[in-house]
PDB file of N, CA and C in Angstrom:
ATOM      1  N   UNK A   1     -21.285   8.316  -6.145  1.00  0.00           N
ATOM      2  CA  UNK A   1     -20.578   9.467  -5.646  1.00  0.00           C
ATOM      3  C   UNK A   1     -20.142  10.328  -6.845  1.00  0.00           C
ATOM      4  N   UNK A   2     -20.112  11.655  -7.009  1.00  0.00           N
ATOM      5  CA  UNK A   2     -19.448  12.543  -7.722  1.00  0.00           C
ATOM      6  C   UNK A   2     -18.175  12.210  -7.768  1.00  0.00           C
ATOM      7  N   UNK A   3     -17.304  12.558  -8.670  1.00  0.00           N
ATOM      8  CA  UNK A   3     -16.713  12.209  -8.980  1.00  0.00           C
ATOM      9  C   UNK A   3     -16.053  14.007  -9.621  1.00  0.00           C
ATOM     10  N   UNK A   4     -16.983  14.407 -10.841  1.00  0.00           N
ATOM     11  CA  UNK A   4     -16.519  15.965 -11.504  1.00  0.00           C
ATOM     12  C   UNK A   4     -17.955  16.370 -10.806  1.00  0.00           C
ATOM     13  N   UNK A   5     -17.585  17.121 -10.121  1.00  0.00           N
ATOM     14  CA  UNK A   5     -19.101  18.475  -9.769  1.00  0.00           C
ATOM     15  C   UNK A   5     -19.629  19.396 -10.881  1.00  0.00           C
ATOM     16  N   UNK A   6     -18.622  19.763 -11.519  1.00  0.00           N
ATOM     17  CA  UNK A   6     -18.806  20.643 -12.544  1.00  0.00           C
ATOM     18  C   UNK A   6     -19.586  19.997 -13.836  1.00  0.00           C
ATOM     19  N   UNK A   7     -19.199  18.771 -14.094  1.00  0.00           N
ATOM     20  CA  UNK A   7     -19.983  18.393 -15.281  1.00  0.00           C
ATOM     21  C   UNK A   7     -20.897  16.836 -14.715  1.00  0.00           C
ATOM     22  N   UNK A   8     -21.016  16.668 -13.629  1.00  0.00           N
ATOM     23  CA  UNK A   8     -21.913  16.057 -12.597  1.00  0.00           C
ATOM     24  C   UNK A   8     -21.966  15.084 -13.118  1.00  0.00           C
ATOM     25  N   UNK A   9     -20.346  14.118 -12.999  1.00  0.00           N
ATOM     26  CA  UNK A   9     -20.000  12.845 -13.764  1.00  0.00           C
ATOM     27  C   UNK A   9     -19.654  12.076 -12.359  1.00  0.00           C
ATOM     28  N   UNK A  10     -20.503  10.872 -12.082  1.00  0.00           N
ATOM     29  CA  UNK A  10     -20.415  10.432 -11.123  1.00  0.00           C
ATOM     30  C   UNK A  10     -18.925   8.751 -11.262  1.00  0.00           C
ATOM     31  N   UNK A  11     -19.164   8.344  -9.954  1.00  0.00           N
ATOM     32  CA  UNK A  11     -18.208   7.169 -10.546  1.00  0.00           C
ATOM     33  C   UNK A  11     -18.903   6.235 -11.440  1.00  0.00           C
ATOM     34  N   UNK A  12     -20.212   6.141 -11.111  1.00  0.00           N
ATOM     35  CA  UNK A  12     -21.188   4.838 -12.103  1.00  0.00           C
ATOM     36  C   UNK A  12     -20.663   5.275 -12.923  1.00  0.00           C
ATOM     37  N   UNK A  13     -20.812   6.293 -13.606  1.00  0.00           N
ATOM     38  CA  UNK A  13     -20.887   7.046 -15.031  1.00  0.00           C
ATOM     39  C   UNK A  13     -19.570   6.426 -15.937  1.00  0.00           C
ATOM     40  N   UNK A  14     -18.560   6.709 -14.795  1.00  0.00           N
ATOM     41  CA  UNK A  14     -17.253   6.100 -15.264  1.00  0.00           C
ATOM     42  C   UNK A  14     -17.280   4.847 -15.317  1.00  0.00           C
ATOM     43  N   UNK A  15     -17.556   3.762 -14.661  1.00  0.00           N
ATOM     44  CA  UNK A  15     -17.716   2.971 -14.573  1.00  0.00           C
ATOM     45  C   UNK A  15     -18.597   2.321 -15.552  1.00  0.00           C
ATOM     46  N   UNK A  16     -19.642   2.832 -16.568  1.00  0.00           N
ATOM     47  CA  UNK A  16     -20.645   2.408 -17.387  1.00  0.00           C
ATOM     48  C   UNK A  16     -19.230   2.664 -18.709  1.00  0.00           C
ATOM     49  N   UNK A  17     -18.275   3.226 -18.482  1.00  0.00           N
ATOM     50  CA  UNK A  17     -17.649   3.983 -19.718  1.00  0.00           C
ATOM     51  C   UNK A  17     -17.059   3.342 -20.184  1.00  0.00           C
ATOM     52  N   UNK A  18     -15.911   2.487 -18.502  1.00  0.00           N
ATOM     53  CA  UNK A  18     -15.121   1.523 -19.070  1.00  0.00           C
ATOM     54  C   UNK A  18     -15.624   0.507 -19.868  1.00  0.00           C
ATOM     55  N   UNK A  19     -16.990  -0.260 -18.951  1.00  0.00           N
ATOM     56  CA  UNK A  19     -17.276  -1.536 -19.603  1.00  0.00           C
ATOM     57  C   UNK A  19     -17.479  -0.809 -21.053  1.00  0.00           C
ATOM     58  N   UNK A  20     -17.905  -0.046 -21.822  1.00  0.00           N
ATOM     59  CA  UNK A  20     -18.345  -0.038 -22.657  1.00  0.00           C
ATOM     60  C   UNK A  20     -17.034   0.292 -23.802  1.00  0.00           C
ATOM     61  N   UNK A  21     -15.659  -0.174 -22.968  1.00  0.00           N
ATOM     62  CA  UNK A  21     -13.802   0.374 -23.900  1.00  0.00           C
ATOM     63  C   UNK A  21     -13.390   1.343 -23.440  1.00  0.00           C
ATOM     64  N   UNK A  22     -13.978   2.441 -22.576  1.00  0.00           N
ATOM     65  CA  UNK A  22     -13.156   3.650 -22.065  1.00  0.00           C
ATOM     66  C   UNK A  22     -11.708   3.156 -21.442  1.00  0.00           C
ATOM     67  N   UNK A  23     -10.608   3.275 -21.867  1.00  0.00           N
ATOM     68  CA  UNK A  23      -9.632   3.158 -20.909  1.00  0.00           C
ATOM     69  C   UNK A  23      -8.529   4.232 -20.940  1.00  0.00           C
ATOM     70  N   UNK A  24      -8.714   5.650 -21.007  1.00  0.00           N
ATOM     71  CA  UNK A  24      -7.917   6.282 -21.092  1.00  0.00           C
ATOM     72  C   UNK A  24      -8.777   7.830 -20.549  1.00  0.00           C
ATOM     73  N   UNK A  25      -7.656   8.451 -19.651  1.00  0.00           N
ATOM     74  CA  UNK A  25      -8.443  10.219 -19.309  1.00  0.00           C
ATOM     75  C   UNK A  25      -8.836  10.384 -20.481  1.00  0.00           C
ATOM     76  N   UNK A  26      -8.405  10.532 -21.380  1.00  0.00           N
ATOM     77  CA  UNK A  26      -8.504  11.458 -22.977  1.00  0.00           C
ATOM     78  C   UNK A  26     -10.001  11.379 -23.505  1.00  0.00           C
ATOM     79  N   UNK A  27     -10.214   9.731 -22.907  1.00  0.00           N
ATOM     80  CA  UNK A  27     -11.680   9.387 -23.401  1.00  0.00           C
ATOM     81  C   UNK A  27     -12.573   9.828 -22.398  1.00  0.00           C
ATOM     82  N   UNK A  28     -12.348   9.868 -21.174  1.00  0.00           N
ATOM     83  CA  UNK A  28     -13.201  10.418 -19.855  1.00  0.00           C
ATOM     84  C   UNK A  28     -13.607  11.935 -20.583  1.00  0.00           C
ATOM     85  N   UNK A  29     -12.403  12.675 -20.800  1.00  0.00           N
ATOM     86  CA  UNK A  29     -12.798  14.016 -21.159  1.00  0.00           C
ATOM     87  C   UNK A  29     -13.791  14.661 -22.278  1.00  0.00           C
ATOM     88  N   UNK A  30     -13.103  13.174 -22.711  1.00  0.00           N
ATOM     89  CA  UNK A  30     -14.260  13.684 -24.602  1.00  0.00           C
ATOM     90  C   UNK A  30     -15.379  13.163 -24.443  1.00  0.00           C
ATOM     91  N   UNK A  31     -15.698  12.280 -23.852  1.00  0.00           N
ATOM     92  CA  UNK A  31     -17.179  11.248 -23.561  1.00  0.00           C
ATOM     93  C   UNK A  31     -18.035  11.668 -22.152  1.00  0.00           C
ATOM     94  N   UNK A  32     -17.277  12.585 -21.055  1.00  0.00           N
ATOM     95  CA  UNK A  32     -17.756  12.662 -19.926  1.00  0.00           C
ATOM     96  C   UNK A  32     -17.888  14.412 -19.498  1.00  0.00           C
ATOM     97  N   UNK A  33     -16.447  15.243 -20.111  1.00  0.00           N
ATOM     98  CA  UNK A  33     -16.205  16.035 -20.185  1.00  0.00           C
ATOM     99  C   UNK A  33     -15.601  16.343 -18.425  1.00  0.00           C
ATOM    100  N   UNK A  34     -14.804  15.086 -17.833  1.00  0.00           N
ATOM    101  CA  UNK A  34     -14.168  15.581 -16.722  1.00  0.00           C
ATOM    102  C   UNK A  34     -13.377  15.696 -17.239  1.00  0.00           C
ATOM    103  N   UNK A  35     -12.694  16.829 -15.993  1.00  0.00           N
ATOM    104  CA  UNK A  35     -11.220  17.887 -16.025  1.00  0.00           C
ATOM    105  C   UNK A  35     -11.530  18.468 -17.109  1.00  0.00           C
ATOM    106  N   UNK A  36     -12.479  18.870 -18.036  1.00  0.00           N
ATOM    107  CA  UNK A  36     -12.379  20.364 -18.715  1.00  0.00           C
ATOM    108  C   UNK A  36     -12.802  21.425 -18.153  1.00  0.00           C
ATOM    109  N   UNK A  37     -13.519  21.582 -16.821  1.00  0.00           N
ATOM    110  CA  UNK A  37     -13.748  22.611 -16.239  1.00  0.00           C
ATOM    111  C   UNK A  37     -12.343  23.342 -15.267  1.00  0.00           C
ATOM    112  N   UNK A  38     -12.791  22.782 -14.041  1.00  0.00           N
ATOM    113  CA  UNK A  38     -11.466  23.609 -13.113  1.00  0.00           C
ATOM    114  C   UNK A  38     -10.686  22.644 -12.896  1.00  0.00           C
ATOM    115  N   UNK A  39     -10.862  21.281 -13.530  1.00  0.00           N
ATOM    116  CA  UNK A  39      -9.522  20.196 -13.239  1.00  0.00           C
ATOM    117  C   UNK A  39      -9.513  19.341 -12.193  1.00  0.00           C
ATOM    118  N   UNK A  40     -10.274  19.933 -10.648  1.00  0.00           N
ATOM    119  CA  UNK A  40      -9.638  19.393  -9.586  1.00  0.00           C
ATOM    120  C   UNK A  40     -10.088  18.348  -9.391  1.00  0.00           C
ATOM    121  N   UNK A  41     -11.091  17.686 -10.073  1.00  0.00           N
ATOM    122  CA  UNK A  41     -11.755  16.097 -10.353  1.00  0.00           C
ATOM    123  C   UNK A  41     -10.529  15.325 -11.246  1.00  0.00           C
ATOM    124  N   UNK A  42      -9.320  15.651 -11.455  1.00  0.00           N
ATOM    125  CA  UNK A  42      -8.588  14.742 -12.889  1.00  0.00           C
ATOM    126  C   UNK A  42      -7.803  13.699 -11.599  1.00  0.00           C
ATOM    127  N   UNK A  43      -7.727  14.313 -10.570  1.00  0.00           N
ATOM    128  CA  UNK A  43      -6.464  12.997  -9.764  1.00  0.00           C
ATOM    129  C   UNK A  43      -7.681  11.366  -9.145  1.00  0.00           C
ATOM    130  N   UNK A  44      -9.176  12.250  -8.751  1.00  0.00           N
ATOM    131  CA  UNK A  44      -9.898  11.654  -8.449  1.00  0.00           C
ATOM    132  C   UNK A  44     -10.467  10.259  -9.431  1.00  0.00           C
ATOM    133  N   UNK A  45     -10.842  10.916 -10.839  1.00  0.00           N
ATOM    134  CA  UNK A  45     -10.985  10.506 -12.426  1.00  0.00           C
ATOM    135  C   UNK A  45     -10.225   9.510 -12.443  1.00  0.00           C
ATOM    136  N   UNK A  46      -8.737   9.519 -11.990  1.00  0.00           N
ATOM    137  CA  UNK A  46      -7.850   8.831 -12.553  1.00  0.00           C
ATOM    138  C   UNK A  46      -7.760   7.382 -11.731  1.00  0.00           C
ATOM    139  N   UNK A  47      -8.182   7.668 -10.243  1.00  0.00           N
ATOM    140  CA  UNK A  47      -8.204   6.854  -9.530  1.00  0.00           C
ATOM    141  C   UNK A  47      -9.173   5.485  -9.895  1.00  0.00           C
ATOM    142  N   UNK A  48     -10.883   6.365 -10.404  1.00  0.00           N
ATOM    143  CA  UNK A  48     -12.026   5.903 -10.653  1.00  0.00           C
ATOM    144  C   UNK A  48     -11.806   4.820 -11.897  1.00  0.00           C
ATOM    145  N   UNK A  49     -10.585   5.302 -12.879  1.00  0.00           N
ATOM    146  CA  UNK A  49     -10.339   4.863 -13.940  1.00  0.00           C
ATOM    147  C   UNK A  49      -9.754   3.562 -13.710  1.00  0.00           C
ATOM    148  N   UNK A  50      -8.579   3.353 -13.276  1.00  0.00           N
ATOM    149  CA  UNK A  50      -7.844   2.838 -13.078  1.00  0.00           C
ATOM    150  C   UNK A  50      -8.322   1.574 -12.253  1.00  0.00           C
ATOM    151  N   UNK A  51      -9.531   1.791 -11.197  1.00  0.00           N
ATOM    152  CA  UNK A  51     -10.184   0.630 -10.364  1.00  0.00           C
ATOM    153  C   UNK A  51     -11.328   0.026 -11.218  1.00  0.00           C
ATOM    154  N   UNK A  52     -11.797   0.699 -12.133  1.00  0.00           N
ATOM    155  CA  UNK A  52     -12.485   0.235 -12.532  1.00  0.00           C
ATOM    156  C   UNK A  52     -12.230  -0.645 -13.670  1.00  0.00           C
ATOM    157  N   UNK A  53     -10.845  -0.300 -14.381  1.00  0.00           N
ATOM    158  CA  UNK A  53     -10.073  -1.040 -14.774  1.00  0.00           C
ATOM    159  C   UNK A  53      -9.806  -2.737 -14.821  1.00  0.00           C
ATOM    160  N   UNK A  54      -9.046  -2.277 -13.454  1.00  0.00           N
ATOM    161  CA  UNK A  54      -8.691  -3.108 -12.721  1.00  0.00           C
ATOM    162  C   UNK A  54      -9.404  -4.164 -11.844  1.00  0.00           C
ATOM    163  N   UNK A  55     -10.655  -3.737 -12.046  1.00  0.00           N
ATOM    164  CA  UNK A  55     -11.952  -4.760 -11.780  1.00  0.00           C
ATOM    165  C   UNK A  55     -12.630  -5.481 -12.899  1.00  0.00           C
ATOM    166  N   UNK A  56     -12.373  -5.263 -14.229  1.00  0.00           N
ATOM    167  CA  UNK A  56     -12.533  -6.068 -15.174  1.00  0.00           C
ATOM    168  C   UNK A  56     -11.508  -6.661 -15.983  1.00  0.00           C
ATOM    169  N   UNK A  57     -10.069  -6.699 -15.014  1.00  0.00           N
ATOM    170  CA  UNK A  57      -9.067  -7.353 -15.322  1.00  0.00           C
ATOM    171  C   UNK A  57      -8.237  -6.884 -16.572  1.00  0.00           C
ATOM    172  N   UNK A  58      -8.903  -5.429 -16.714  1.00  0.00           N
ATOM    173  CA  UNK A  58      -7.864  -4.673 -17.738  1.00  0.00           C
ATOM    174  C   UNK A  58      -6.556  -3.952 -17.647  1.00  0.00           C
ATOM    175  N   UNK A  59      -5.595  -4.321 -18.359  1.00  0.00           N
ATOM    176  CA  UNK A  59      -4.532  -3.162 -18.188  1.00  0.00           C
ATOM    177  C   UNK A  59      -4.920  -1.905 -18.639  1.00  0.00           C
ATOM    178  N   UNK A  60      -4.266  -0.687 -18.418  1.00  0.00           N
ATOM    179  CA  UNK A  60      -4.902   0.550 -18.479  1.00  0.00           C
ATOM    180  C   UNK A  60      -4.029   0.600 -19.701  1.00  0.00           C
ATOM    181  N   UNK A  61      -4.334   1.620 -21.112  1.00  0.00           N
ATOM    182  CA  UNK A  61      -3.791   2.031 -21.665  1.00  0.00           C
ATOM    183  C   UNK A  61      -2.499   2.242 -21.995  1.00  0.00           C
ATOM    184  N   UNK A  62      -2.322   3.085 -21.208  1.00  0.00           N
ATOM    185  CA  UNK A  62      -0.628   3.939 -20.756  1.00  0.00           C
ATOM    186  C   UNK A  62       0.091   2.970 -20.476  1.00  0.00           C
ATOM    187  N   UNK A  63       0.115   1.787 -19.471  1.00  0.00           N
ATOM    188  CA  UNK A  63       1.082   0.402 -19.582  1.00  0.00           C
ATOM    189  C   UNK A  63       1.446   0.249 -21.067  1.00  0.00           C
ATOM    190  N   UNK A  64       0.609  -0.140 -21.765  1.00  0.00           N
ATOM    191  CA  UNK A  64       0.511  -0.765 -22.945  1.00  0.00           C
ATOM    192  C   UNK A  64       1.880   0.084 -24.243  1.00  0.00           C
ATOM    193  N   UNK A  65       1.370   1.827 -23.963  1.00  0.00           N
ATOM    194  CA  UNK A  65       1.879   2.018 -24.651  1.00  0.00           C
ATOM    195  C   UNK A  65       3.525   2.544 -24.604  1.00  0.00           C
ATOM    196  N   UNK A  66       3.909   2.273 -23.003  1.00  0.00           N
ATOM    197  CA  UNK A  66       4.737   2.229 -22.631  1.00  0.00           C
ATOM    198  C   UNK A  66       5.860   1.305 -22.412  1.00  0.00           C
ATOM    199  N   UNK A  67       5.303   0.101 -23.324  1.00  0.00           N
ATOM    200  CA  UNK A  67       6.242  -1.200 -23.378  1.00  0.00           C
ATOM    201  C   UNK A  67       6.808  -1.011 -24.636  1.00  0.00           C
ATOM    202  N   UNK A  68       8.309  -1.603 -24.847  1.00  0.00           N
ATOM    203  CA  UNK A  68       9.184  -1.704 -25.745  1.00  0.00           C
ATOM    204  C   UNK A  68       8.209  -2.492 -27.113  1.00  0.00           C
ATOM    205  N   UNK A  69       8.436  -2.206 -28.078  1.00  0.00           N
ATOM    206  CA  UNK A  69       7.810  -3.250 -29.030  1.00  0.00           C
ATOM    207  C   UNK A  69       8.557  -4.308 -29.496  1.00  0.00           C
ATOM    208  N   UNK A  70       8.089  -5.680 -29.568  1.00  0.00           N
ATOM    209  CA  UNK A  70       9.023  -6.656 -29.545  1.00  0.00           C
ATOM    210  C   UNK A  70       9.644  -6.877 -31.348  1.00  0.00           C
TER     211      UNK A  70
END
């Protein structure tokens, strides 16, 4: 399924990104180039991110860098 229309980034696509360390939008954008067009793919992106994540038993980024340092 599409995922960005504009830069015709499907979910595989995302999904090939994570396994390969993608775990952050920042990297979707620079490696995929979703949400640099009109955006309205970034809530969708985030979803795609996050399951796909979460299917190889990863925490996402943003947890990580949002914990106190011990």
């Amino acid at each position: 399924m599409y995922i960005c229309v504009c830069k015709a980034v499907t979910d595989k696509a995302i999904r090939q990104l994570v396994a390969d360390g993608a775990c952050s939008m920042r990297e979707l954008k620079q490696c995929l180039g979703v949400g640099s067009q009109c955006g309205k793919c970034t809530s969708a992106a985030q979803e795609q991110l996050n399951r796909s994540l979460s299917e190889q038993m990863r925490i996402p980024c943003q947890v990580l860098e949002q914990r106190p340092a011990a």
